[in-house]
PDB file of N, CA and C in Angstrom:
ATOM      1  N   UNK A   1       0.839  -1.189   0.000  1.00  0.00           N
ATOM      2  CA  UNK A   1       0.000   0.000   0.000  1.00  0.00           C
ATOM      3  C   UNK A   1       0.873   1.237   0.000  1.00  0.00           C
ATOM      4  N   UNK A   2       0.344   2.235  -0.342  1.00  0.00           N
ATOM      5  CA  UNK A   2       1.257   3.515  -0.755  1.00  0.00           C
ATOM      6  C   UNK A   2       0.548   4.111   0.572  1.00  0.00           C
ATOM      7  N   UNK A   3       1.416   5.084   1.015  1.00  0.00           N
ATOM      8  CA  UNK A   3       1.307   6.406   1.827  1.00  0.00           C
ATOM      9  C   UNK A   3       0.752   7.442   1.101  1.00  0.00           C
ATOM     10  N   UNK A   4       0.260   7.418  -0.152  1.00  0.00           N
ATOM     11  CA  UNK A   4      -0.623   8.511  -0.729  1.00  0.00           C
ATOM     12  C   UNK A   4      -2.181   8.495  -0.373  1.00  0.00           C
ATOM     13  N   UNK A   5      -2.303   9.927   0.017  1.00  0.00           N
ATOM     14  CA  UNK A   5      -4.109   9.306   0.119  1.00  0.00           C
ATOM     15  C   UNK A   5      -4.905   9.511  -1.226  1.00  0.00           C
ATOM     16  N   UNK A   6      -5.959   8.524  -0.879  1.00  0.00           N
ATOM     17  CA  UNK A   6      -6.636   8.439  -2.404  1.00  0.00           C
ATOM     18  C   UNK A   6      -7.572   9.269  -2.474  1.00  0.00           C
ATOM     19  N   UNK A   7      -8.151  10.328  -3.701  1.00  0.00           N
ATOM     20  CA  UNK A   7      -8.874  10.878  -4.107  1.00  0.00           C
ATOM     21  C   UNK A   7     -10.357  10.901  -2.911  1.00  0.00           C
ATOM     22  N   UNK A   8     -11.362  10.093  -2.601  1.00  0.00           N
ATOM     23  CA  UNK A   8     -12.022  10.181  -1.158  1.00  0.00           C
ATOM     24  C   UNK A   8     -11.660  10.911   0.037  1.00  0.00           C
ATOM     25  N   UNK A   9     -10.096  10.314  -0.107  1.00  0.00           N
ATOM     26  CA  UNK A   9      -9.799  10.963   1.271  1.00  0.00           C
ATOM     27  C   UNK A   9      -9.132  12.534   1.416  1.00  0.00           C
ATOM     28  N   UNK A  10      -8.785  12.955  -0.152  1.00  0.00           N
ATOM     29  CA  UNK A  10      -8.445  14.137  -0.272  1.00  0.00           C
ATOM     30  C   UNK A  10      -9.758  15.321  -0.154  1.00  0.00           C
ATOM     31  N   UNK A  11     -10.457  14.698  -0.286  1.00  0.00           N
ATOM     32  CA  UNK A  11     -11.933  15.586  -0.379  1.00  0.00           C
ATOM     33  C   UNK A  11     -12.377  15.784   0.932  1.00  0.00           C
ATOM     34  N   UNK A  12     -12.230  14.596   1.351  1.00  0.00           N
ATOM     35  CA  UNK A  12     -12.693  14.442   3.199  1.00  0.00           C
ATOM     36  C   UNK A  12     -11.981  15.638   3.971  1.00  0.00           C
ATOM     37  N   UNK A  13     -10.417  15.495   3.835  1.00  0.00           N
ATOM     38  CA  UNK A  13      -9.694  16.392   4.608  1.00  0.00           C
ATOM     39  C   UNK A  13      -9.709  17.876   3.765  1.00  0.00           C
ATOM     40  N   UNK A  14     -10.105  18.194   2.311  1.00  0.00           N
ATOM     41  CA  UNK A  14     -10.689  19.441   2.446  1.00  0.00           C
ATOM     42  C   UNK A  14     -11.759  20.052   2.747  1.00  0.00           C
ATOM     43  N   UNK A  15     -12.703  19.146   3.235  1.00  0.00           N
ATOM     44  CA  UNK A  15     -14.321  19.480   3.544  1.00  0.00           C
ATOM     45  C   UNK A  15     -13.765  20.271   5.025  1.00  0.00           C
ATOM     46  N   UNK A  16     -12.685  19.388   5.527  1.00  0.00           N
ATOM     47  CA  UNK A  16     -12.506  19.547   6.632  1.00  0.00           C
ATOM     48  C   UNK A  16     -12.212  20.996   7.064  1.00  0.00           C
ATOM     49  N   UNK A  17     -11.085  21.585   6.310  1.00  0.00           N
ATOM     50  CA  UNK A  17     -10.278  22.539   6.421  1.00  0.00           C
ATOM     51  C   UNK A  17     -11.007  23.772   5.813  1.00  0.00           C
ATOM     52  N   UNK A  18     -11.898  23.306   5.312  1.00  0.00           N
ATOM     53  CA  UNK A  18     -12.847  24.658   4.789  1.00  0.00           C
ATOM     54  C   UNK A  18     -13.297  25.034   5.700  1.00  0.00           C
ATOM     55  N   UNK A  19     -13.623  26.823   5.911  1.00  0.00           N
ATOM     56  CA  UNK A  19     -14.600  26.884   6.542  1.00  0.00           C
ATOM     57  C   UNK A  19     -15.745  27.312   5.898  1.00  0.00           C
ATOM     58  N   UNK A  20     -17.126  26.997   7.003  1.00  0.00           N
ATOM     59  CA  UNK A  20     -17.982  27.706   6.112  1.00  0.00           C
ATOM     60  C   UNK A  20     -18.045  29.051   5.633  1.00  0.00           C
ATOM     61  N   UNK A  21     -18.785  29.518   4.438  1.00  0.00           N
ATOM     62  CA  UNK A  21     -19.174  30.465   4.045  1.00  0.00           C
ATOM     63  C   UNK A  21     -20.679  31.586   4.949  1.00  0.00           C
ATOM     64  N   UNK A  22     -19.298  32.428   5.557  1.00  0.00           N
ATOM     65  CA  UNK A  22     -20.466  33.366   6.146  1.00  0.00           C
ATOM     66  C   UNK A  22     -21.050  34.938   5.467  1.00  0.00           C
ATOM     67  N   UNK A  23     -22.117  34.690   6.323  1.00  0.00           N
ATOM     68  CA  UNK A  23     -23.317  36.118   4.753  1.00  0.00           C
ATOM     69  C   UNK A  23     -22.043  37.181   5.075  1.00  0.00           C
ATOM     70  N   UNK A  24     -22.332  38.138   4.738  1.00  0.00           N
ATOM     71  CA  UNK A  24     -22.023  39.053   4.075  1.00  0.00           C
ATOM     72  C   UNK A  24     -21.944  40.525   5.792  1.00  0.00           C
ATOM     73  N   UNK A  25     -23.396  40.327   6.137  1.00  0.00           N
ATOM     74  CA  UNK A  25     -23.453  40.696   7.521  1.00  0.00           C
ATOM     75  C   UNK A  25     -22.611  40.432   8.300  1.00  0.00           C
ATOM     76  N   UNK A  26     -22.352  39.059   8.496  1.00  0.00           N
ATOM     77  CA  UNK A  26     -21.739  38.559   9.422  1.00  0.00           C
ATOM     78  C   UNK A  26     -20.258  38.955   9.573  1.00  0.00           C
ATOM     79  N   UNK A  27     -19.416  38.661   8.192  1.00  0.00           N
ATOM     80  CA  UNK A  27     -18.397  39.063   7.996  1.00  0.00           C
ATOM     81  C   UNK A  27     -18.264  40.660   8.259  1.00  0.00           C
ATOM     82  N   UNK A  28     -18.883  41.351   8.120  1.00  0.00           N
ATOM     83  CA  UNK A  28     -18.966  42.686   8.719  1.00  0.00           C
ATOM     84  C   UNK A  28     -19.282  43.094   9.754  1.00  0.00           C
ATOM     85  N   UNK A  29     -19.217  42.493  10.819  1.00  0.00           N
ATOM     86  CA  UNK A  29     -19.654  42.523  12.197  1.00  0.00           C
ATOM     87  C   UNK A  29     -18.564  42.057  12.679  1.00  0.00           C
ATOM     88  N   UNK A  30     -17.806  41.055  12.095  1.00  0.00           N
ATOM     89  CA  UNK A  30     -16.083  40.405  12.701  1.00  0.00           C
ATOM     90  C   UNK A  30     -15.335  41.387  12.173  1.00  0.00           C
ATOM     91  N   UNK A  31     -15.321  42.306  11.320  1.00  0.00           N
ATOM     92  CA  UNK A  31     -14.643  42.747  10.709  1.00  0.00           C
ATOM     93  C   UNK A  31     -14.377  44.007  11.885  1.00  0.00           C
ATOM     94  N   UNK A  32     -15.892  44.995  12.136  1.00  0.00           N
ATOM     95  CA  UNK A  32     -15.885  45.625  13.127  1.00  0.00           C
ATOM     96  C   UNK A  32     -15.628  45.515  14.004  1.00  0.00           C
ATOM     97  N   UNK A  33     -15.749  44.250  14.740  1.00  0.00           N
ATOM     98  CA  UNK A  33     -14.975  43.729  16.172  1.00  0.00           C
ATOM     99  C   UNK A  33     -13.365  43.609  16.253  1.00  0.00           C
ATOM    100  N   UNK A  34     -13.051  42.861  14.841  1.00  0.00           N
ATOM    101  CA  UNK A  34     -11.442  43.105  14.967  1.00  0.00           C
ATOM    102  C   UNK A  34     -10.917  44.437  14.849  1.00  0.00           C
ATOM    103  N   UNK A  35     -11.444  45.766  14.112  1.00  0.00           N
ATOM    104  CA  UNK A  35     -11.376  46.804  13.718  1.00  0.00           C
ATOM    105  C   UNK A  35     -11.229  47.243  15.461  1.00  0.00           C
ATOM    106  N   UNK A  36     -12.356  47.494  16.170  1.00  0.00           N
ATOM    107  CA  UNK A  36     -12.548  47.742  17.273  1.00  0.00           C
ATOM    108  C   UNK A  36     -11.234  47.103  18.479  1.00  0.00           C
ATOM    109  N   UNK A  37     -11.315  46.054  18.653  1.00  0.00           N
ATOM    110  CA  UNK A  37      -9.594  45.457  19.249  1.00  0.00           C
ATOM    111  C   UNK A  37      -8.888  46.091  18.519  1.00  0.00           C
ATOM    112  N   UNK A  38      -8.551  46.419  17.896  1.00  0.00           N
ATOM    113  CA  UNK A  38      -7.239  46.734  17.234  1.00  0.00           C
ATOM    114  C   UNK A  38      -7.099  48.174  17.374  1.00  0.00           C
ATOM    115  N   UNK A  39      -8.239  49.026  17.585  1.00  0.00           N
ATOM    116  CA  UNK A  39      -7.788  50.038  18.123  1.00  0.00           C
ATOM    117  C   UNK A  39      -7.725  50.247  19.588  1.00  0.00           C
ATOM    118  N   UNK A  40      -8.258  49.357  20.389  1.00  0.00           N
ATOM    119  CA  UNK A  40      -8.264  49.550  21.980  1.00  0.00           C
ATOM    120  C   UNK A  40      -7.101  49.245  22.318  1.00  0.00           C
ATOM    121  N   UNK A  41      -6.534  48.420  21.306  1.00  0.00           N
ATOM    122  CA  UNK A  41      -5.176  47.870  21.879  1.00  0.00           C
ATOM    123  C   UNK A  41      -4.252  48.716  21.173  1.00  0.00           C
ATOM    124  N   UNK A  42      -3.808  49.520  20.357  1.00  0.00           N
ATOM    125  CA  UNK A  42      -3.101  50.294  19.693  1.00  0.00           C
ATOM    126  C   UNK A  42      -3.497  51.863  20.108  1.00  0.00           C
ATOM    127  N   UNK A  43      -4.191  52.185  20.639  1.00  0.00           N
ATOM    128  CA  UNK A  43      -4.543  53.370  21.130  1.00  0.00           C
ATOM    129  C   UNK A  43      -4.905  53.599  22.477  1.00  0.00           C
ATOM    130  N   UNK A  44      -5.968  52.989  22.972  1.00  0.00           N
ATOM    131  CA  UNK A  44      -7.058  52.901  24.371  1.00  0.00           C
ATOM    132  C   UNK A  44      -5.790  52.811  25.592  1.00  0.00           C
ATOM    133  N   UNK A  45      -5.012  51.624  25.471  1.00  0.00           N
ATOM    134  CA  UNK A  45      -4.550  51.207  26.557  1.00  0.00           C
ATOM    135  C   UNK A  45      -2.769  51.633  26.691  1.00  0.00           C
ATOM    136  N   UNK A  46      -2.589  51.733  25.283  1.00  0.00           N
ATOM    137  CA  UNK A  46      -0.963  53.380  25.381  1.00  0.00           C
ATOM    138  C   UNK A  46      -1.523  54.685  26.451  1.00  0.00           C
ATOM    139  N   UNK A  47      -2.710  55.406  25.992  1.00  0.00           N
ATOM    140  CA  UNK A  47      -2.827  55.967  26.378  1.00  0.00           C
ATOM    141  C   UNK A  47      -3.165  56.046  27.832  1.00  0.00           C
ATOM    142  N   UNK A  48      -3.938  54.957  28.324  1.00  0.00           N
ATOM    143  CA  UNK A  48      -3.927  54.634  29.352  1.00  0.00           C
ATOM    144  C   UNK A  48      -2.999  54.682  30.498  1.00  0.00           C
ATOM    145  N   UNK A  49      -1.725  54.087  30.123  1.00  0.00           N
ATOM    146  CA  UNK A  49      -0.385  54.134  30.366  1.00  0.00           C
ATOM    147  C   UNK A  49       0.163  55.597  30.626  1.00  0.00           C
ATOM    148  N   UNK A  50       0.199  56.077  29.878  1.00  0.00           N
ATOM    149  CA  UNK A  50       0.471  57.623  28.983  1.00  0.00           C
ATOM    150  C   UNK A  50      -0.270  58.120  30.052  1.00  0.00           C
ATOM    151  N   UNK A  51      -1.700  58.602  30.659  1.00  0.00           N
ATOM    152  CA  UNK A  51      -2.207  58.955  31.707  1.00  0.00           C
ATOM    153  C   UNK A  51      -1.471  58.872  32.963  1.00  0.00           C
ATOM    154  N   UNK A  52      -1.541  57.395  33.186  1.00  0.00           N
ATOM    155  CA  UNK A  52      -0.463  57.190  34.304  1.00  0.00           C
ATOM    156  C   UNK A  52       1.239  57.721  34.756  1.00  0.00           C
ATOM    157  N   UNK A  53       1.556  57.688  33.765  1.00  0.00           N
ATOM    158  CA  UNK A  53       2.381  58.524  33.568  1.00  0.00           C
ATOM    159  C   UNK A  53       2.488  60.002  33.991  1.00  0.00           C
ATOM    160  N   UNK A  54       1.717  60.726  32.976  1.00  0.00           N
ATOM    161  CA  UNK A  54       1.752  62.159  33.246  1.00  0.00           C
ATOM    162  C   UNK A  54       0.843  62.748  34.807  1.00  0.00           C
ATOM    163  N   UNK A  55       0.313  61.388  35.735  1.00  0.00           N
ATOM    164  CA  UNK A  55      -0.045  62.095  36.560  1.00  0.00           C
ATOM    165  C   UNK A  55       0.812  61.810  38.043  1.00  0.00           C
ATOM    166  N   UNK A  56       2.136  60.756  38.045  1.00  0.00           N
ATOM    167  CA  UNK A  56       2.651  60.512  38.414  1.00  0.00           C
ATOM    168  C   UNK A  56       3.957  61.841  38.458  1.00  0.00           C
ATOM    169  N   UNK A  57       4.376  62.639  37.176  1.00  0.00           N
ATOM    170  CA  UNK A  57       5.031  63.135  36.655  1.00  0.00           C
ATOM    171  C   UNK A  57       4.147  64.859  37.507  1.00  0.00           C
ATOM    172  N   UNK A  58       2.919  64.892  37.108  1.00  0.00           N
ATOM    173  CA  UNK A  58       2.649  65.918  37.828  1.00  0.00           C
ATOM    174  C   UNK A  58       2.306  65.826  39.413  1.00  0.00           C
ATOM    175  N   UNK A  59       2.471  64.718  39.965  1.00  0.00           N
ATOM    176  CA  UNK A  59       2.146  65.069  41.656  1.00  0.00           C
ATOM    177  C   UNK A  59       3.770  65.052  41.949  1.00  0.00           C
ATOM    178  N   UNK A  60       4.735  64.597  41.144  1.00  0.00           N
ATOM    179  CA  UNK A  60       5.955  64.728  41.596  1.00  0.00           C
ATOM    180  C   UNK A  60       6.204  66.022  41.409  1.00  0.00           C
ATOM    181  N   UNK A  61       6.314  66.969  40.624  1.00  0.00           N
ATOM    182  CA  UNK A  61       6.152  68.510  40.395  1.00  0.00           C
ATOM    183  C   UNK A  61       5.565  69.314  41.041  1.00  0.00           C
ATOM    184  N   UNK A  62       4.349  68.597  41.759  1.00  0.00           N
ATOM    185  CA  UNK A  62       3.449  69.270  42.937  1.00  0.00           C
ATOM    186  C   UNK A  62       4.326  69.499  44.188  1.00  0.00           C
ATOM    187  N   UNK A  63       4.734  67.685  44.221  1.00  0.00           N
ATOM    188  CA  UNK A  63       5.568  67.606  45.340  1.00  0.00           C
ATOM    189  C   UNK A  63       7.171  68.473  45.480  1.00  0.00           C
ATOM    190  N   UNK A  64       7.684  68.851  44.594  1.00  0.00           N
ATOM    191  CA  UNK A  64       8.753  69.460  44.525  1.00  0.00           C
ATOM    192  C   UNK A  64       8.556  70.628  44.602  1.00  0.00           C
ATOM    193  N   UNK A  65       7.410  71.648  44.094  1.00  0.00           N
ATOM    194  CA  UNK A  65       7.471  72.614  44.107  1.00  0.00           C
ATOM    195  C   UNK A  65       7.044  72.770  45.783  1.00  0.00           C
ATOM    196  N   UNK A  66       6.190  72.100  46.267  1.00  0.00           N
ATOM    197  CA  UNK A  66       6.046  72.317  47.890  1.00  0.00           C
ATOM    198  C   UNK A  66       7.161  71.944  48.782  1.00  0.00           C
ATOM    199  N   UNK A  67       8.191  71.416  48.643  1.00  0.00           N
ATOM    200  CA  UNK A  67       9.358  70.997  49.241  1.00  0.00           C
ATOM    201  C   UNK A  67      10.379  72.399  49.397  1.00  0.00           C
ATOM    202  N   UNK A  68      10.111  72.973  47.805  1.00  0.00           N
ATOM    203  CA  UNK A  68      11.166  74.339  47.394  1.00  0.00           C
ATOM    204  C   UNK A  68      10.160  75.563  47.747  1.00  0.00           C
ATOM    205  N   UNK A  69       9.047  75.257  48.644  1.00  0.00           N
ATOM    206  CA  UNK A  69       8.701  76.540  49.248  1.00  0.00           C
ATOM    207  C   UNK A  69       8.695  76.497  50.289  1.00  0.00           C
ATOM    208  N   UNK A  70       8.883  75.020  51.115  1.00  0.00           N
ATOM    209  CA  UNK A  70       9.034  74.874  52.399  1.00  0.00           C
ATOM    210  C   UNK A  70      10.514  75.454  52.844  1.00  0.00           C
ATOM    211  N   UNK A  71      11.286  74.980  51.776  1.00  0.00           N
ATOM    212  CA  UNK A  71      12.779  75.291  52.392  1.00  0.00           C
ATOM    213  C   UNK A  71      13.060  76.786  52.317  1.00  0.00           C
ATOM    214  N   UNK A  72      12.547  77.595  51.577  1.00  0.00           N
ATOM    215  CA  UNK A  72      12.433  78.707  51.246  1.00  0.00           C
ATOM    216  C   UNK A  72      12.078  79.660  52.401  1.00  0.00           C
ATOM    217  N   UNK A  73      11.185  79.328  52.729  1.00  0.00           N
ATOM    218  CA  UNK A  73       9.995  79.484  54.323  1.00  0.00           C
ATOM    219  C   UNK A  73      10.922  79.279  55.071  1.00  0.00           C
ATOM    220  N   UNK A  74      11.477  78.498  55.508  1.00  0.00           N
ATOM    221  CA  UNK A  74      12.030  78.091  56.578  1.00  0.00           C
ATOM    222  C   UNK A  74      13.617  78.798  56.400  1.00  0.00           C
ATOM    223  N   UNK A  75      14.608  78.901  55.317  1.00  0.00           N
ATOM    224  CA  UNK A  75      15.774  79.832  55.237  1.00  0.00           C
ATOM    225  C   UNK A  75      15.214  81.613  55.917  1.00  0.00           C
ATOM    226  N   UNK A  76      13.809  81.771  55.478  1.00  0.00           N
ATOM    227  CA  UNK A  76      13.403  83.560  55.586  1.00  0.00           C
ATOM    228  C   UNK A  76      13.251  83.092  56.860  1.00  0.00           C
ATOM    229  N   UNK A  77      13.098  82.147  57.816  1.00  0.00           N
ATOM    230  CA  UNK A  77      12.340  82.298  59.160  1.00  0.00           C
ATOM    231  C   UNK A  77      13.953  82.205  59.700  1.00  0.00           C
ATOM    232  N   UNK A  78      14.803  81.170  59.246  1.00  0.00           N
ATOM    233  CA  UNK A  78      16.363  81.471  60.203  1.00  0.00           C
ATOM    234  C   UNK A  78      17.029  83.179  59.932  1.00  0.00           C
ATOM    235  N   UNK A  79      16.913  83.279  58.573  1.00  0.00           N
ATOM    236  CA  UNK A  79      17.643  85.058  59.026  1.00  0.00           C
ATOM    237  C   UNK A  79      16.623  85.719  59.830  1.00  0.00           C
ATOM    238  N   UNK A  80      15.363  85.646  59.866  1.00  0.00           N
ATOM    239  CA  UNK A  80      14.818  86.882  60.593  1.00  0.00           C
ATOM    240  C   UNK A  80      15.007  86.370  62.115  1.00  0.00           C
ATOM    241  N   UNK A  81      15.294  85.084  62.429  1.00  0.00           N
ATOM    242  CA  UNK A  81      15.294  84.953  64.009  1.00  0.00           C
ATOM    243  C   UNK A  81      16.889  85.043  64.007  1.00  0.00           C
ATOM    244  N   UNK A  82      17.946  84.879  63.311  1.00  0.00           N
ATOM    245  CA  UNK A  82      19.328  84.834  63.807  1.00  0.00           C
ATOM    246  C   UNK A  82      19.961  85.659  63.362  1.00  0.00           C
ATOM    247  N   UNK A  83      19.341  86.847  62.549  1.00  0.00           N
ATOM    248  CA  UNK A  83      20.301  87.827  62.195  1.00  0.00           C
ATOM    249  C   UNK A  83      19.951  88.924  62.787  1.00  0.00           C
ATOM    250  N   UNK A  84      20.823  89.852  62.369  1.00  0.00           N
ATOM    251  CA  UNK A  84      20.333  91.609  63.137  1.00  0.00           C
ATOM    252  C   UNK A  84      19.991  92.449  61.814  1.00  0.00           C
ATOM    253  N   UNK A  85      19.593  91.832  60.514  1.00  0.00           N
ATOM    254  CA  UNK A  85      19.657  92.894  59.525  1.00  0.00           C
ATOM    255  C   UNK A  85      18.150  93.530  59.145  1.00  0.00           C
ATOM    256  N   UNK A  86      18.169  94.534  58.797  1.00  0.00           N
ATOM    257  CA  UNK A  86      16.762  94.886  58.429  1.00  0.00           C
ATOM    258  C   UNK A  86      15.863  94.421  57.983  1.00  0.00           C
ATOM    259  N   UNK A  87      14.937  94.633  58.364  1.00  0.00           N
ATOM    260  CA  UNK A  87      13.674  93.444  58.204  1.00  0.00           C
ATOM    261  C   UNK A  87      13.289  93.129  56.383  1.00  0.00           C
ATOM    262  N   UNK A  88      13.171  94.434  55.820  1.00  0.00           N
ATOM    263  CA  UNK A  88      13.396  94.127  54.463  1.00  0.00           C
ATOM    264  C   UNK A  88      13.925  93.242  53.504  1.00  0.00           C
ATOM    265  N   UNK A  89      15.678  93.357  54.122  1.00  0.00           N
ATOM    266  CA  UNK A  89      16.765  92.243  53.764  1.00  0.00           C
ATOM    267  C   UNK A  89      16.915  90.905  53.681  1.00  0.00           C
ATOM    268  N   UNK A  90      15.863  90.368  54.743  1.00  0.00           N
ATOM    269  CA  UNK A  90      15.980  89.000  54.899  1.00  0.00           C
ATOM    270  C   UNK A  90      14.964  88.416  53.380  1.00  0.00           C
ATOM    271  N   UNK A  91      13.790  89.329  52.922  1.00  0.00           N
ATOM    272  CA  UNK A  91      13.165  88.838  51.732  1.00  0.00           C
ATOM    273  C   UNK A  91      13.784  88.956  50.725  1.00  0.00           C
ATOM    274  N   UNK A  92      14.979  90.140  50.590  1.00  0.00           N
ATOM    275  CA  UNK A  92      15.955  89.844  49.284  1.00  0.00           C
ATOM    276  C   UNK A  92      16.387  89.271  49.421  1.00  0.00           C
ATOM    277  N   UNK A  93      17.291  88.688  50.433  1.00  0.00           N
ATOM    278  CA  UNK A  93      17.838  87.452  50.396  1.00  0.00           C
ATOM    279  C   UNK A  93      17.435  86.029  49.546  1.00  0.00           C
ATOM    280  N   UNK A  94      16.146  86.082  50.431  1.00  0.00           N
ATOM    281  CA  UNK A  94      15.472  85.075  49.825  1.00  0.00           C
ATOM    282  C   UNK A  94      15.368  84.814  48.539  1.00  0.00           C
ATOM    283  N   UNK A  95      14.709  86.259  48.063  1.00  0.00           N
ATOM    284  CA  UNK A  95      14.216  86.212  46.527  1.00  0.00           C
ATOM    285  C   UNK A  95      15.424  85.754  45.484  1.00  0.00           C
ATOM    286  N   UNK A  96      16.512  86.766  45.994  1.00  0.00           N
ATOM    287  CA  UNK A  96      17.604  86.653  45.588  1.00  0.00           C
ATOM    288  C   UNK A  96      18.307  85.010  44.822  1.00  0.00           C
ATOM    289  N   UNK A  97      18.268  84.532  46.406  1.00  0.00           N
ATOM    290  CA  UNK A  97      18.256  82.572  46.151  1.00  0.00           C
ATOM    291  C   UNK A  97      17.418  82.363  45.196  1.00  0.00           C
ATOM    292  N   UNK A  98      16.491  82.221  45.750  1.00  0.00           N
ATOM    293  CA  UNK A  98      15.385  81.714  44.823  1.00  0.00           C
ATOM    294  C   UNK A  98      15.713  81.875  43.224  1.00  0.00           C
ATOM    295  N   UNK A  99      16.245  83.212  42.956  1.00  0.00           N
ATOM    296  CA  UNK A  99      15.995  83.593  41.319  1.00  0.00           C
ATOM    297  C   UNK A  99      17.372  83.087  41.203  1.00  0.00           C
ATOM    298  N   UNK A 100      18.490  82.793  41.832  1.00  0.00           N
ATOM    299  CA  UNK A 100      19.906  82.122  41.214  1.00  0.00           C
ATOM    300  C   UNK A 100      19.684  80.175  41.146  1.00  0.00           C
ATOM    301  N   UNK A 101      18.610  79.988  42.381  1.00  0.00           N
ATOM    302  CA  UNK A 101      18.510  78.636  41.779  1.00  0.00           C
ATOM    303  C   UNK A 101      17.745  78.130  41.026  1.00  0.00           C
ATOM    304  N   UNK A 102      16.886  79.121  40.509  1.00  0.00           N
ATOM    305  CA  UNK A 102      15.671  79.016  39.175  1.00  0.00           C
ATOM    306  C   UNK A 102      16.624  79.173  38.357  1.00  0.00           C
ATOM    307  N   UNK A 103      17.500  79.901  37.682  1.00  0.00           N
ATOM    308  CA  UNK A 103      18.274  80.291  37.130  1.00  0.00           C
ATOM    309  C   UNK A 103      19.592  79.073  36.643  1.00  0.00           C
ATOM    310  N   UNK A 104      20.047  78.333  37.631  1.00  0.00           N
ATOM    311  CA  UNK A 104      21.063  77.056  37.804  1.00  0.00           C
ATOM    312  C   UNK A 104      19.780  76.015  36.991  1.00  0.00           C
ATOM    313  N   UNK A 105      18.583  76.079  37.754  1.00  0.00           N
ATOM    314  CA  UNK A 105      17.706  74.796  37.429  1.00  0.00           C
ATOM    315  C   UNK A 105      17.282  74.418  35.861  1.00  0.00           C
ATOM    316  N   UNK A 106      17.244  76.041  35.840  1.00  0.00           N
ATOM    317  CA  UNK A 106      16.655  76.273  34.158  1.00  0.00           C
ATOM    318  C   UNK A 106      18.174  76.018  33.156  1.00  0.00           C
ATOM    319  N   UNK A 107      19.064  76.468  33.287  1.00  0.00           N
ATOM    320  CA  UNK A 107      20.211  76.160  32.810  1.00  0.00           C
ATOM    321  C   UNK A 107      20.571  74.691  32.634  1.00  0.00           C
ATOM    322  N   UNK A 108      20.677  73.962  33.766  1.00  0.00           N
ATOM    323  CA  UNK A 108      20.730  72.687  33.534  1.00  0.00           C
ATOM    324  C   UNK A 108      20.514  71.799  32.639  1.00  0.00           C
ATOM    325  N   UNK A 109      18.722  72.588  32.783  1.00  0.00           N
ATOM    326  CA  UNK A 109      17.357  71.549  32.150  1.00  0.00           C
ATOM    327  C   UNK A 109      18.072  71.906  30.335  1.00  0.00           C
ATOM    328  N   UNK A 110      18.055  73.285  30.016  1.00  0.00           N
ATOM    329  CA  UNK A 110      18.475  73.861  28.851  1.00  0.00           C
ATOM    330  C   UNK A 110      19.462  72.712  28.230  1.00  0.00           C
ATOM    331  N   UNK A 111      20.420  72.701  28.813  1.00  0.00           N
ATOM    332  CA  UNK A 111      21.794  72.312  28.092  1.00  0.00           C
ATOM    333  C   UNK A 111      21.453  70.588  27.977  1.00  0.00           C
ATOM    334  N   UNK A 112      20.544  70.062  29.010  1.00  0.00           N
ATOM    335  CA  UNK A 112      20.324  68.627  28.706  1.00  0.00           C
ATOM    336  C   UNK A 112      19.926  68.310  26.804  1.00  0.00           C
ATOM    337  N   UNK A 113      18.903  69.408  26.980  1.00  0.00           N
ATOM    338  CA  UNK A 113      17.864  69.137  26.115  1.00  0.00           C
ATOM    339  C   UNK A 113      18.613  69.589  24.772  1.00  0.00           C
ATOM    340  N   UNK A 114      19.773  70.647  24.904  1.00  0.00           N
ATOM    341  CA  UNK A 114      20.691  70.986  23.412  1.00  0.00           C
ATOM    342  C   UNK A 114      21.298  69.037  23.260  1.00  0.00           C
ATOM    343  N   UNK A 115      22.015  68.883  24.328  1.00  0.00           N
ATOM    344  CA  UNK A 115      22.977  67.790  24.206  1.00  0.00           C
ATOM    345  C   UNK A 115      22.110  66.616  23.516  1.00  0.00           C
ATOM    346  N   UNK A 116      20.758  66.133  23.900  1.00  0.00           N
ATOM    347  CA  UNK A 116      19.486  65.262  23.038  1.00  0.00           C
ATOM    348  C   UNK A 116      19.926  65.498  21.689  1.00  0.00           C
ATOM    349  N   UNK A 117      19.701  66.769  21.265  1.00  0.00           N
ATOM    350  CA  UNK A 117      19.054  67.731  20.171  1.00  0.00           C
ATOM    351  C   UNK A 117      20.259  66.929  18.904  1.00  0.00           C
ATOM    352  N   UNK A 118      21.654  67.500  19.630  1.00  0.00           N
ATOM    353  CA  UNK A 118      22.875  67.678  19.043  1.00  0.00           C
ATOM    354  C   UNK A 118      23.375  65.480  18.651  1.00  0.00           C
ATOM    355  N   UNK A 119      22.960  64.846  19.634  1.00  0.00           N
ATOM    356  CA  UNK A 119      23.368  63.744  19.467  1.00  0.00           C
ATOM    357  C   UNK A 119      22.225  62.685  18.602  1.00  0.00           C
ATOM    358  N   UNK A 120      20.797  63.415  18.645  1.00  0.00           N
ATOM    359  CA  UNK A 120      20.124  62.778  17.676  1.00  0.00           C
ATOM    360  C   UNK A 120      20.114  62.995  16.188  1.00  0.00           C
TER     361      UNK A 120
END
């Protein structure tokens, strides 16, 4: 006997492998459903992510900016209790800081973002 299958049995195993023929509706209703996955998953759930992200990113910014007004607060409260200088002075001081380390911070951030720029 041969290992070929005979003509019967070639028909059998394509009846098999067919599938049926669906209307016309139908196929347009799978079509919309895969259409539909394919954007929840390529869009819906990045963004999702992407949310998480940017709100993680802004309570840390919340949190920093309240840290750099606490310390701020608290430098104006040591000169006015440990120094002898005019009451005025102790808020330039402050401001003073303040605008040289806005100034360092912003610089920093600047030159990161040339060095990106320059190496991409």
């Amino acid at each position: 006997m041969s290992d070929q299958p005979t003509q019967p049995q070639k028909a059998a195993t394509q009846r098999r492998h067919r599938q049926p023929a669906q209307s016309l509706p139908q196929t347009g209703f799978d079509l919309y459903e895969l259409l539909l996955a394919y954007v929840r998953q390529e869009t819906a759930v990045p963004l999702q992510q992407l949310g998480r992200v940017l709100a993680l990113g802004v309570a840390g910014a919340l949190l920093f900016g309240l840290g750099g007004l606490f310390v701020t607060v608290s430098i104006l409260r040591v000169l006015q209790e440990e120094t002898t200088l005019p009451d005025w002075s102790h808020y330039l001081i402050v401001l003073a800081g303040v605008l040289i380390a806005g100034a360092v911070i912003w610089k920093v951030g600047t030159r990161r973002k040339r060095t990106r720029e320059v190496a991409a």
